[in-house]
PDB file of N, CA and C in Angstrom:
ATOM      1  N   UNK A   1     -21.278   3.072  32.947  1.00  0.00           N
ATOM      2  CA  UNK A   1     -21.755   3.038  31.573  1.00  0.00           C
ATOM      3  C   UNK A   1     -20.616   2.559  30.664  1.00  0.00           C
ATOM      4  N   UNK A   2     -20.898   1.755  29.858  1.00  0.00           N
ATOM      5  CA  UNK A   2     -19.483   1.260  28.578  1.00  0.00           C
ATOM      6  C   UNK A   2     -19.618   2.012  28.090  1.00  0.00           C
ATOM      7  N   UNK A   3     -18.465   2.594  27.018  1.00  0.00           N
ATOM      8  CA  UNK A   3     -18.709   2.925  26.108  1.00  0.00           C
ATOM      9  C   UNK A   3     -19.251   2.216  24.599  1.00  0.00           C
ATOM     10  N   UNK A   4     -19.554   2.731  23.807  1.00  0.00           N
ATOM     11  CA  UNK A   4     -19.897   2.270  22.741  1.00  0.00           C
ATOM     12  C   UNK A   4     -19.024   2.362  21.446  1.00  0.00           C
ATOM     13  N   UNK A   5     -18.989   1.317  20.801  1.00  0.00           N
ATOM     14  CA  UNK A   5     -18.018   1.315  19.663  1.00  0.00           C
ATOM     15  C   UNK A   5     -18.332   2.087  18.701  1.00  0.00           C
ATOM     16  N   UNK A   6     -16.994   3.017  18.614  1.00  0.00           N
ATOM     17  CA  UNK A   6     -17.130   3.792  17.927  1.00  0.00           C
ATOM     18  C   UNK A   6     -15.753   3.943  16.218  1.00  0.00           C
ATOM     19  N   UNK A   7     -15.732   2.762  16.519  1.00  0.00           N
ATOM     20  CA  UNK A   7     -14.880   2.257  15.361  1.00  0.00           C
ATOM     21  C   UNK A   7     -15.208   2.421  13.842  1.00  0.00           C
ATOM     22  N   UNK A   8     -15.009   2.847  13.093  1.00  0.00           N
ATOM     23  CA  UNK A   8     -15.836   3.697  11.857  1.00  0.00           C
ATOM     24  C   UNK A   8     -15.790   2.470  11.256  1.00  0.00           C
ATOM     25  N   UNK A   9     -15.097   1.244  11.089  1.00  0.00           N
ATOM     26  CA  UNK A   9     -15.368   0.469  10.236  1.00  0.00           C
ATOM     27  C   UNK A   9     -16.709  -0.693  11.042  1.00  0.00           C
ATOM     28  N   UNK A  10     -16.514  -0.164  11.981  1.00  0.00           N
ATOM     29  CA  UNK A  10     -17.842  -1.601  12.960  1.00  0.00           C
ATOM     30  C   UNK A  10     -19.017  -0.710  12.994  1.00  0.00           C
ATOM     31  N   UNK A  11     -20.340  -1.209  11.972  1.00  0.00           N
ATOM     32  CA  UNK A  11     -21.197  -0.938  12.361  1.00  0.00           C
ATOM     33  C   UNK A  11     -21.838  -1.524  13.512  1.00  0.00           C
ATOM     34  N   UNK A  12     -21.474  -2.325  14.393  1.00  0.00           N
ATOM     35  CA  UNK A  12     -22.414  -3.658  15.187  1.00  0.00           C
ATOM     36  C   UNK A  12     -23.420  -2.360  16.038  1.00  0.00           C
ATOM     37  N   UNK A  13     -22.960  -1.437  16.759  1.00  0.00           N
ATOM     38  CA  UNK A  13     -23.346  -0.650  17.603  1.00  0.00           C
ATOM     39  C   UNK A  13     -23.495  -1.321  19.096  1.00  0.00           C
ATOM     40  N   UNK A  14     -22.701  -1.875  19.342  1.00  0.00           N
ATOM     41  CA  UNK A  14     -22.416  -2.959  20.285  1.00  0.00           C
ATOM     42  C   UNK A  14     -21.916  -1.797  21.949  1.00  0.00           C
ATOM     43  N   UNK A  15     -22.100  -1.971  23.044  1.00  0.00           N
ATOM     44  CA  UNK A  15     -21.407  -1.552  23.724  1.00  0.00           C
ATOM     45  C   UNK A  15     -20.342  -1.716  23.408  1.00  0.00           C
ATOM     46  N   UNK A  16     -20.082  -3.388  23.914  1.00  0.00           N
ATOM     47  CA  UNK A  16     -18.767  -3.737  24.041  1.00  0.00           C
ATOM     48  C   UNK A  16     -18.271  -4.391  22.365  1.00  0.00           C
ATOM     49  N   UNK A  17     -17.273  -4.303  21.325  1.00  0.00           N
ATOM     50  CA  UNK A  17     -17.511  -4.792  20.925  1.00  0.00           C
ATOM     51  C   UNK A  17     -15.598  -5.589  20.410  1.00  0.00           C
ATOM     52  N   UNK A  18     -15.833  -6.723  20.235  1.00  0.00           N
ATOM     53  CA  UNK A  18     -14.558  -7.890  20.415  1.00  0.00           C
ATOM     54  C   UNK A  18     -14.414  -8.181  18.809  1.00  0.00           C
ATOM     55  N   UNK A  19     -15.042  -7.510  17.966  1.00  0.00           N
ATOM     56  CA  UNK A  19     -14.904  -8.125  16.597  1.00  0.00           C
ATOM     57  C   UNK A  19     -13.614  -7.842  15.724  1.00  0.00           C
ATOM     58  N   UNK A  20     -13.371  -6.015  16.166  1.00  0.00           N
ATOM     59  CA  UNK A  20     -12.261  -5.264  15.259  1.00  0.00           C
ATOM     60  C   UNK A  20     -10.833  -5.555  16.490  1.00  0.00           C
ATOM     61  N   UNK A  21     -11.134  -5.864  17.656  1.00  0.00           N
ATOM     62  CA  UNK A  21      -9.995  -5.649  18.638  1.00  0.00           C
ATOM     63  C   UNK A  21      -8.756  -6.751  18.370  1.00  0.00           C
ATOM     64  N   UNK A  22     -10.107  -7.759  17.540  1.00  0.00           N
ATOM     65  CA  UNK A  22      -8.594  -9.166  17.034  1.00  0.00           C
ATOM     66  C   UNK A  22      -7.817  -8.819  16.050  1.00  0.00           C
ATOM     67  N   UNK A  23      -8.269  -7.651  14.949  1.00  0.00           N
ATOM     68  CA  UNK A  23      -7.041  -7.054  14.174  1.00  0.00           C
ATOM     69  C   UNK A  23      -5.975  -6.612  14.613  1.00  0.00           C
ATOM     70  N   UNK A  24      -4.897  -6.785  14.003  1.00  0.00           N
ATOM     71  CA  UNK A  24      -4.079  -5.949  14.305  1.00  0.00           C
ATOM     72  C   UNK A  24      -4.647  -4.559  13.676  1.00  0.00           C
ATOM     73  N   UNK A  25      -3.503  -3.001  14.518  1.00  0.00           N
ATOM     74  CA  UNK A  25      -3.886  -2.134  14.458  1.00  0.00           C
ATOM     75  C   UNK A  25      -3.892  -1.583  12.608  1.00  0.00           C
ATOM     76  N   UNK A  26      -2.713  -1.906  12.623  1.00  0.00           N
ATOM     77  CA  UNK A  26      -2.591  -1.314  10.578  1.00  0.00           C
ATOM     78  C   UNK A  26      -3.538  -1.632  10.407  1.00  0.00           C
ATOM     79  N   UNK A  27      -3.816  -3.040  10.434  1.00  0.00           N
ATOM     80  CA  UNK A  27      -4.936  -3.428   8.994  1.00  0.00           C
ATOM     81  C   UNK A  27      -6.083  -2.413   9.674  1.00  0.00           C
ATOM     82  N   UNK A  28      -6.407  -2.341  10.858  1.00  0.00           N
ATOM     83  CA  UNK A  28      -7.868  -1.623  10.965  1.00  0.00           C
ATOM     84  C   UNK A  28      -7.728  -0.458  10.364  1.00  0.00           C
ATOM     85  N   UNK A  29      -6.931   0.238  10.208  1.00  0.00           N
ATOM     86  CA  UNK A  29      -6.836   1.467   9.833  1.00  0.00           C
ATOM     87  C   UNK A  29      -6.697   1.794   8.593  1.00  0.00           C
ATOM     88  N   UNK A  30      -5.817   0.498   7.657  1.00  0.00           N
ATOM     89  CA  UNK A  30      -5.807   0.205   6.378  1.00  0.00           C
ATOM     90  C   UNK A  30      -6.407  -0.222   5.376  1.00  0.00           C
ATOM     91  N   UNK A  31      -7.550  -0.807   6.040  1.00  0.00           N
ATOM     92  CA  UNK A  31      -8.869  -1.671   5.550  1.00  0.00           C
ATOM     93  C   UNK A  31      -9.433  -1.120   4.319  1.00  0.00           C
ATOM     94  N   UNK A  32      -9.877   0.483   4.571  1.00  0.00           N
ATOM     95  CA  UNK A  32     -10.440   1.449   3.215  1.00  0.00           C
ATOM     96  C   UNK A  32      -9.598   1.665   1.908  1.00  0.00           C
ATOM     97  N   UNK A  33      -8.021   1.846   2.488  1.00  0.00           N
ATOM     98  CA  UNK A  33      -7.277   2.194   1.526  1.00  0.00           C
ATOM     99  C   UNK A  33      -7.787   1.729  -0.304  1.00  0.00           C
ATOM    100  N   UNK A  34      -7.642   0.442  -0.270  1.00  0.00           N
ATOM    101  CA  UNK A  34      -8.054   0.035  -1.743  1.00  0.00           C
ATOM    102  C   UNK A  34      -9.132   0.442  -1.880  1.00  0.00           C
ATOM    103  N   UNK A  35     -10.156   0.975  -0.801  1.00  0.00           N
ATOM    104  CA  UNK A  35     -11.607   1.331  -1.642  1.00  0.00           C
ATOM    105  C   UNK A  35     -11.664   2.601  -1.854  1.00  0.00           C
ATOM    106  N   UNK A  36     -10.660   3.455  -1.410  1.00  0.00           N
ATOM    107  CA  UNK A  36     -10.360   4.923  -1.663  1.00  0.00           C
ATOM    108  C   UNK A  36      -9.837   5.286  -3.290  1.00  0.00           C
ATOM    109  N   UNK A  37      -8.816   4.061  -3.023  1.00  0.00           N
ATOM    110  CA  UNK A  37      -7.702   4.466  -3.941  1.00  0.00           C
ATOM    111  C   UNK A  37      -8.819   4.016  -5.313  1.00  0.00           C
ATOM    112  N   UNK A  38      -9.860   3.082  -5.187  1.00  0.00           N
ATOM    113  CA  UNK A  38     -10.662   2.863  -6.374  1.00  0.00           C
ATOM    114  C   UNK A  38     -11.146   4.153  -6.668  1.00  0.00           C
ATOM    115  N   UNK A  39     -11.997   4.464  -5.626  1.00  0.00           N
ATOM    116  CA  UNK A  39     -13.103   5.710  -5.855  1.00  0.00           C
ATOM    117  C   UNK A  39     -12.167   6.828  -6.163  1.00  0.00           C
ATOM    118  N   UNK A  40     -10.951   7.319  -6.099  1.00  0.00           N
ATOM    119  CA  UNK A  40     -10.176   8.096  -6.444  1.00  0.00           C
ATOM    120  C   UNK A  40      -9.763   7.942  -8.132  1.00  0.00           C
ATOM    121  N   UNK A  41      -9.289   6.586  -8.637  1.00  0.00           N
ATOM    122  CA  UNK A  41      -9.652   6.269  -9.770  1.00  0.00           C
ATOM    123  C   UNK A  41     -10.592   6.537 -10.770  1.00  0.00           C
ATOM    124  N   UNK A  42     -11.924   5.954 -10.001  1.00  0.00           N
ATOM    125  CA  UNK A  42     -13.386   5.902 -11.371  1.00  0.00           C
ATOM    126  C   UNK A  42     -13.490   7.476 -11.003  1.00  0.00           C
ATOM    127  N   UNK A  43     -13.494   8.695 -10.389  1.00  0.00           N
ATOM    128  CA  UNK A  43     -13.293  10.189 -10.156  1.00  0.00           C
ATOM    129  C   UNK A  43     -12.876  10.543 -11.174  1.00  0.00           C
ATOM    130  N   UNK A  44     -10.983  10.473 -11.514  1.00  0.00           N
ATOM    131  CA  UNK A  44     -10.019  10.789 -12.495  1.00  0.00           C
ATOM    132  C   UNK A  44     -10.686  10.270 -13.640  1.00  0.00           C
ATOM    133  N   UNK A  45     -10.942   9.101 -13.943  1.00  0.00           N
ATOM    134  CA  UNK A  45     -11.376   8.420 -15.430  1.00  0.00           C
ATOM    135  C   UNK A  45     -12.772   9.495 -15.821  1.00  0.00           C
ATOM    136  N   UNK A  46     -13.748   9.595 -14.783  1.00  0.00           N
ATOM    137  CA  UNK A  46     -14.794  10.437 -15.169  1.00  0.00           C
ATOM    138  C   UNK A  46     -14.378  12.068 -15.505  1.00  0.00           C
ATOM    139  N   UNK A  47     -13.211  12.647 -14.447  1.00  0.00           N
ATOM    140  CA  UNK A  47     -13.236  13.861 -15.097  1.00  0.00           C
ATOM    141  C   UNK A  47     -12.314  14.059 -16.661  1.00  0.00           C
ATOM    142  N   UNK A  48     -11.116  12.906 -17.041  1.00  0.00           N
ATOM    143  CA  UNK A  48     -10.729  13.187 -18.097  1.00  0.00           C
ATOM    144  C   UNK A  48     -11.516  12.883 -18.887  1.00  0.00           C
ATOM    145  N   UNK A  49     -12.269  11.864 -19.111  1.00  0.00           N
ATOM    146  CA  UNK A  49     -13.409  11.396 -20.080  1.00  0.00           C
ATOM    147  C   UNK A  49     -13.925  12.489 -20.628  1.00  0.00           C
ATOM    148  N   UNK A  50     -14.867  13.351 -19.827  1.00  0.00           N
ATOM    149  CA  UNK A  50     -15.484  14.680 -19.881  1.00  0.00           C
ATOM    150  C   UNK A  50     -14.580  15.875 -20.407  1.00  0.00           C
ATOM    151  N   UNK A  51     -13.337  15.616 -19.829  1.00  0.00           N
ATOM    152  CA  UNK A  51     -11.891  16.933 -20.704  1.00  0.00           C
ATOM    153  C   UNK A  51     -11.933  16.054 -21.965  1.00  0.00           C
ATOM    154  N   UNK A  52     -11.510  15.282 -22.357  1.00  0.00           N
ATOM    155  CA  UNK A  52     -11.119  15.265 -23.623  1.00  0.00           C
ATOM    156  C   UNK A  52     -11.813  14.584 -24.605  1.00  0.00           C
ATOM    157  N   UNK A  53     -13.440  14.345 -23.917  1.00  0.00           N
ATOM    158  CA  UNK A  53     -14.584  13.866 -24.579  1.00  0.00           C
ATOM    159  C   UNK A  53     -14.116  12.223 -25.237  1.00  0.00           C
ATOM    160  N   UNK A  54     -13.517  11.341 -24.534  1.00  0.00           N
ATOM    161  CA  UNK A  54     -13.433   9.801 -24.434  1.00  0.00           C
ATOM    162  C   UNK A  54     -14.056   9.155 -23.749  1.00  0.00           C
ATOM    163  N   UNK A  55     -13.665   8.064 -24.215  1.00  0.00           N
ATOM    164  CA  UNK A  55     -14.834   6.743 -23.479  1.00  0.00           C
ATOM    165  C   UNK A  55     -13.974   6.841 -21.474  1.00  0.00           C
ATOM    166  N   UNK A  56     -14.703   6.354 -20.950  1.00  0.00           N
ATOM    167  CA  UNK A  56     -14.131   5.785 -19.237  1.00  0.00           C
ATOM    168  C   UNK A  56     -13.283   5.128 -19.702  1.00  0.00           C
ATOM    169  N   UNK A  57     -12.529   4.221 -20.589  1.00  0.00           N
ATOM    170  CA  UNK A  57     -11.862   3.032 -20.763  1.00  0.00           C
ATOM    171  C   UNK A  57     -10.749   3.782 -21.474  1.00  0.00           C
ATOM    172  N   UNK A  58     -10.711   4.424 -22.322  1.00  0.00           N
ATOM    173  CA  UNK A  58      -9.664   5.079 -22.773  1.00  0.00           C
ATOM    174  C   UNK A  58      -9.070   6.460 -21.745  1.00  0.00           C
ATOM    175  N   UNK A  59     -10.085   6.886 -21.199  1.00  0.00           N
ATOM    176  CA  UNK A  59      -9.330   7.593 -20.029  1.00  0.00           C
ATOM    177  C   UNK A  59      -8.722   6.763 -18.924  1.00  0.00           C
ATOM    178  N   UNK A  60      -9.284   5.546 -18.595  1.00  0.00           N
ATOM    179  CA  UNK A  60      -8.193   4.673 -18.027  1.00  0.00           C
ATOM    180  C   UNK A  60      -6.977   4.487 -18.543  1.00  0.00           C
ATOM    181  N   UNK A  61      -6.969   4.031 -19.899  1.00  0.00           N
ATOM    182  CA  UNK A  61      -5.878   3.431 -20.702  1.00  0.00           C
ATOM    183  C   UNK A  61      -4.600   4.841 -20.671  1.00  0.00           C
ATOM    184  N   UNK A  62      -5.129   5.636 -20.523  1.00  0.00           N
ATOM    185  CA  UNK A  62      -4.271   6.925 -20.640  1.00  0.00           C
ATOM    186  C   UNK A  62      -3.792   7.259 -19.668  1.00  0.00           C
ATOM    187  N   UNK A  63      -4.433   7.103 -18.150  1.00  0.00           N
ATOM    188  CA  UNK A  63      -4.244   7.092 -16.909  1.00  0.00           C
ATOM    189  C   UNK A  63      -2.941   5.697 -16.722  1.00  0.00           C
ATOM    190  N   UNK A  64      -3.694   4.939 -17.053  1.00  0.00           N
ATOM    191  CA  UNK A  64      -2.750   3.773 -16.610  1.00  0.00           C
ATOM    192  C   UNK A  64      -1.189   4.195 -17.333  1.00  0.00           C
ATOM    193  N   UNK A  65      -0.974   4.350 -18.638  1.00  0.00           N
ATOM    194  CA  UNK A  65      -0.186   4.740 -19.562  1.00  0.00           C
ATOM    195  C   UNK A  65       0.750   5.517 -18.940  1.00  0.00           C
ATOM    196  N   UNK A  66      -0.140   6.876 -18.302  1.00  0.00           N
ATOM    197  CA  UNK A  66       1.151   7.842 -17.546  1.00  0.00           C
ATOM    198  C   UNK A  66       1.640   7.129 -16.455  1.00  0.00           C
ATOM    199  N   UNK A  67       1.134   6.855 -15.522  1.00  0.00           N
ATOM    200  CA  UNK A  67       1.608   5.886 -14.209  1.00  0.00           C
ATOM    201  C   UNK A  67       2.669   5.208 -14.176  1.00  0.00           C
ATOM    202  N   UNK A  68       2.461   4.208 -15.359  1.00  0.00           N
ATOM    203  CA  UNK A  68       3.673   3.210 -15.712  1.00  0.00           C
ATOM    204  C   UNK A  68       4.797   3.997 -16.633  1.00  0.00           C
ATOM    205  N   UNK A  69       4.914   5.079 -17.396  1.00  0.00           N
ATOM    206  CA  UNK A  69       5.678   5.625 -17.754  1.00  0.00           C
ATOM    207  C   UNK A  69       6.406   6.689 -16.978  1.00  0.00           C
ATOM    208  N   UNK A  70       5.770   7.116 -15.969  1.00  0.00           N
ATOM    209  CA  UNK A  70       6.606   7.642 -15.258  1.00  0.00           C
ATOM    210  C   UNK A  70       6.707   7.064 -13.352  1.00  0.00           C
ATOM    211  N   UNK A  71       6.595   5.626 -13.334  1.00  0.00           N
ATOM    212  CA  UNK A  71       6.765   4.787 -12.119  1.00  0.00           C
ATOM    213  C   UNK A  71       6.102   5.386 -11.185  1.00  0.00           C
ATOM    214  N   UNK A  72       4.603   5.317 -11.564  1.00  0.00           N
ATOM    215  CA  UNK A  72       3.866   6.009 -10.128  1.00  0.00           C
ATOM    216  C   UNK A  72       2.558   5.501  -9.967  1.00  0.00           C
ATOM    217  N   UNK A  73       2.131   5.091  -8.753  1.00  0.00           N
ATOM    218  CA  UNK A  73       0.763   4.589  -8.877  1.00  0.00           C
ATOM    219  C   UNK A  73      -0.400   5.298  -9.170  1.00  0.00           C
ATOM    220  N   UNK A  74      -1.246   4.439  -9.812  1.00  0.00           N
ATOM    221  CA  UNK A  74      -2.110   4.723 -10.297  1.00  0.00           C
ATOM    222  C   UNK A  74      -2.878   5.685  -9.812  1.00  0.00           C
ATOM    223  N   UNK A  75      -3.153   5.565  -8.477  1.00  0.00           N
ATOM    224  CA  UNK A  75      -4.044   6.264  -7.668  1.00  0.00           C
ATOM    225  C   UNK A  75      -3.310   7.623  -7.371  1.00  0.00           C
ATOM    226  N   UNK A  76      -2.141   7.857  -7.636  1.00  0.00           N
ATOM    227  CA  UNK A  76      -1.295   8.996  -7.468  1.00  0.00           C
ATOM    228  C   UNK A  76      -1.436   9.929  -8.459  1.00  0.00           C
ATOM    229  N   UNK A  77      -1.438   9.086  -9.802  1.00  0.00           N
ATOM    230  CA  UNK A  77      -1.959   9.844 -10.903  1.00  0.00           C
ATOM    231  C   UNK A  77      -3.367  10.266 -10.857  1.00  0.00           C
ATOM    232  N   UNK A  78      -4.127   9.713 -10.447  1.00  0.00           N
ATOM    233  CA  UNK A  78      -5.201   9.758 -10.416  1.00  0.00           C
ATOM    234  C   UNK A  78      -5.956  11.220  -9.460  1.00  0.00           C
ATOM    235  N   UNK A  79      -5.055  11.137  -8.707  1.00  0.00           N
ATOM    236  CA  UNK A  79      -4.754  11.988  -8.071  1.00  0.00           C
ATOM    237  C   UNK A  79      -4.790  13.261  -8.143  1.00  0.00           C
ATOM    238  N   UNK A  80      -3.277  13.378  -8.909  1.00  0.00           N
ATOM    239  CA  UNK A  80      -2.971  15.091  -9.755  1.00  0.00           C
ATOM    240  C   UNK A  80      -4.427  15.620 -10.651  1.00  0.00           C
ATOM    241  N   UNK A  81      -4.566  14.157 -10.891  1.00  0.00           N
ATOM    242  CA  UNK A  81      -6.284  14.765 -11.864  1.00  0.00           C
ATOM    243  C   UNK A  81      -7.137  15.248 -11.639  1.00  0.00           C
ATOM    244  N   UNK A  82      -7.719  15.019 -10.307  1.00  0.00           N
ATOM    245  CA  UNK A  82      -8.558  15.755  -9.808  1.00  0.00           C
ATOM    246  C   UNK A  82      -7.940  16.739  -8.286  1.00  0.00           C
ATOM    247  N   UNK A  83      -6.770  16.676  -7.829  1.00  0.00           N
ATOM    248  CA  UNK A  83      -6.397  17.755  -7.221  1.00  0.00           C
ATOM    249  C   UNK A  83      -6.088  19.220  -7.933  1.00  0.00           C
ATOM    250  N   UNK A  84      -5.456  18.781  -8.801  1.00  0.00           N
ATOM    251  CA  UNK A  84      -4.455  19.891  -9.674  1.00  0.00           C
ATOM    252  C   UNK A  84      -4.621  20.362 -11.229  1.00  0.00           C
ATOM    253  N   UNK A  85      -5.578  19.170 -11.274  1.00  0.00           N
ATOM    254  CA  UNK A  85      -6.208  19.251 -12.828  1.00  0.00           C
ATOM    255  C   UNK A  85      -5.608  19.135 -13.949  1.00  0.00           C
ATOM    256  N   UNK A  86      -4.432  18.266 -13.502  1.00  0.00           N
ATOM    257  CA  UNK A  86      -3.742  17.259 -14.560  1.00  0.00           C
ATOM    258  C   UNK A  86      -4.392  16.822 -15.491  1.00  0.00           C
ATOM    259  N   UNK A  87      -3.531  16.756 -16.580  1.00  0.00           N
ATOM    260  CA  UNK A  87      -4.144  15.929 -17.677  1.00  0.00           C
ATOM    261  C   UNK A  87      -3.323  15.399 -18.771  1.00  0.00           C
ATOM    262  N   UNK A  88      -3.379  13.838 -18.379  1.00  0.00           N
ATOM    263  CA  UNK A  88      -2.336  12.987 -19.115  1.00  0.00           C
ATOM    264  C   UNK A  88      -2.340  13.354 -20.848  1.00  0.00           C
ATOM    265  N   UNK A  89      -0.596  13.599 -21.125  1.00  0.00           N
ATOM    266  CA  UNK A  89      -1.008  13.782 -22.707  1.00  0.00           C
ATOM    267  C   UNK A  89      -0.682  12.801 -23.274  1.00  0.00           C
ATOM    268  N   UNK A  90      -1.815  11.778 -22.892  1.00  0.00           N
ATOM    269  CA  UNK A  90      -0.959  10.003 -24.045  1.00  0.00           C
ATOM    270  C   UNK A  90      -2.317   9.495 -24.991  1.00  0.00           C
ATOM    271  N   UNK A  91      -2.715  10.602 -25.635  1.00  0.00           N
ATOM    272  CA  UNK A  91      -3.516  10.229 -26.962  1.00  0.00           C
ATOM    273  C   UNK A  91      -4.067  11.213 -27.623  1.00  0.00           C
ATOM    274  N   UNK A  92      -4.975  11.008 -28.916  1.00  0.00           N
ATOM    275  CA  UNK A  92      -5.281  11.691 -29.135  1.00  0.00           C
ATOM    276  C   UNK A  92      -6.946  12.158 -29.198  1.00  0.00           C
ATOM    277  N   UNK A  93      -7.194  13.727 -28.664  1.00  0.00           N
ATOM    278  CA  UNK A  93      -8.282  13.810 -28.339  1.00  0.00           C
ATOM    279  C   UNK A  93      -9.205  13.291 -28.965  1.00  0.00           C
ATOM    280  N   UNK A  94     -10.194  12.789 -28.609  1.00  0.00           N
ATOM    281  CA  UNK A  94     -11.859  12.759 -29.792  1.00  0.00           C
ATOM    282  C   UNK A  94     -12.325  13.195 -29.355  1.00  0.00           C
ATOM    283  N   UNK A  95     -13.743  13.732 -30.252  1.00  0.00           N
ATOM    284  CA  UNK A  95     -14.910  14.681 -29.930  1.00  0.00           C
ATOM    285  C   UNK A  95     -15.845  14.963 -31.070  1.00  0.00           C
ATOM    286  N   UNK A  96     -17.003  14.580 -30.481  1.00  0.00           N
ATOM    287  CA  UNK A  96     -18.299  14.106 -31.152  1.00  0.00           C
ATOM    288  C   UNK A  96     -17.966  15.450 -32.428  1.00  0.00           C
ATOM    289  N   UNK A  97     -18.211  15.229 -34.094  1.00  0.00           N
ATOM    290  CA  UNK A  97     -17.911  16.354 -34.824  1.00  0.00           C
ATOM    291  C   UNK A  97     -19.783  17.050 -34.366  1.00  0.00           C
ATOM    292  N   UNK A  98     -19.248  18.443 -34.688  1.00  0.00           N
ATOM    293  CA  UNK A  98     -20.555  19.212 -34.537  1.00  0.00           C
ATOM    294  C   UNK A  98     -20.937  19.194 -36.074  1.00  0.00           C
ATOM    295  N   UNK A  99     -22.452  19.971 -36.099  1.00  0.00           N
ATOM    296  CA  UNK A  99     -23.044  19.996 -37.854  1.00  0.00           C
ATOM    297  C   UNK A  99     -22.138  20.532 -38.253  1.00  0.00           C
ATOM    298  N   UNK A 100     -21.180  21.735 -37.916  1.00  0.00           N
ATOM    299  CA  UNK A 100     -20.543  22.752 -39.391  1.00  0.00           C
ATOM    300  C   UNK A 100     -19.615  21.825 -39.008  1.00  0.00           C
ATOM    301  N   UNK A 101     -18.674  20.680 -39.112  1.00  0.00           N
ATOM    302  CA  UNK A 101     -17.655  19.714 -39.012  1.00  0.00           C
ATOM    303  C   UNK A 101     -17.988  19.012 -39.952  1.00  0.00           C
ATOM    304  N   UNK A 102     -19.429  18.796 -39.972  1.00  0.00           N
ATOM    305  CA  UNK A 102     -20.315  17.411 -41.022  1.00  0.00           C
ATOM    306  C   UNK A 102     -20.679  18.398 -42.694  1.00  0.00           C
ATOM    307  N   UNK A 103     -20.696  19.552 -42.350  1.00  0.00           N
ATOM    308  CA  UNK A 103     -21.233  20.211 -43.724  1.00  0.00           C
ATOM    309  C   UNK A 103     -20.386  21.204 -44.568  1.00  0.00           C
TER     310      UNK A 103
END
């Protein structure tokens, strides 16, 4: 009996399968990284958005802001945000005023 490929990035369901074996090994294994490190990103932007009641784009801008001010990638920051519940202090909050704000 072959086995069957069980390579998480090959769907073919191939017994045998010759498609991922021409990679070298890093890249197979490295392949997700940028799609992690995204989805780890739009995560952080959604939970500060929601902390400090900003747009996705300004919780980027604030994200990006700490990163480069203190030489660290993005996705690292991004990171502390939703591991540890960081929260970049590079602006200033907004938040929708309530009625007794308006009256």
């Amino acid at each position: 009996m072959l086995p069957i490929c069980d390579d998480q990035a090959c769907f073919c369901g191939r017994s045998v399968c010759t498609a991922h074996e021409l990679r070298p090994p890093a890249e197979a294994t490295n392949s997700s990284t940028p799609r992690q490190s995204r989805i780890v990103i739009e995560q952080a932007k959604g939970i500060l958005a929601a902390r400090r009641d900003i747009t996705l784009n300004q919780a980027f801008e604030d994200l990006r802001h700490h990163a480069r001010h203190h030489q660290m990638l993005l996705s690292k920051a991004a990171g502390a945000v939703i591991d540890t519940g960081f929260t970049p202090n590079t602006g200033p909050t907004r938040r929708t005023p309530s009625p007794a704000d308006i009256a």
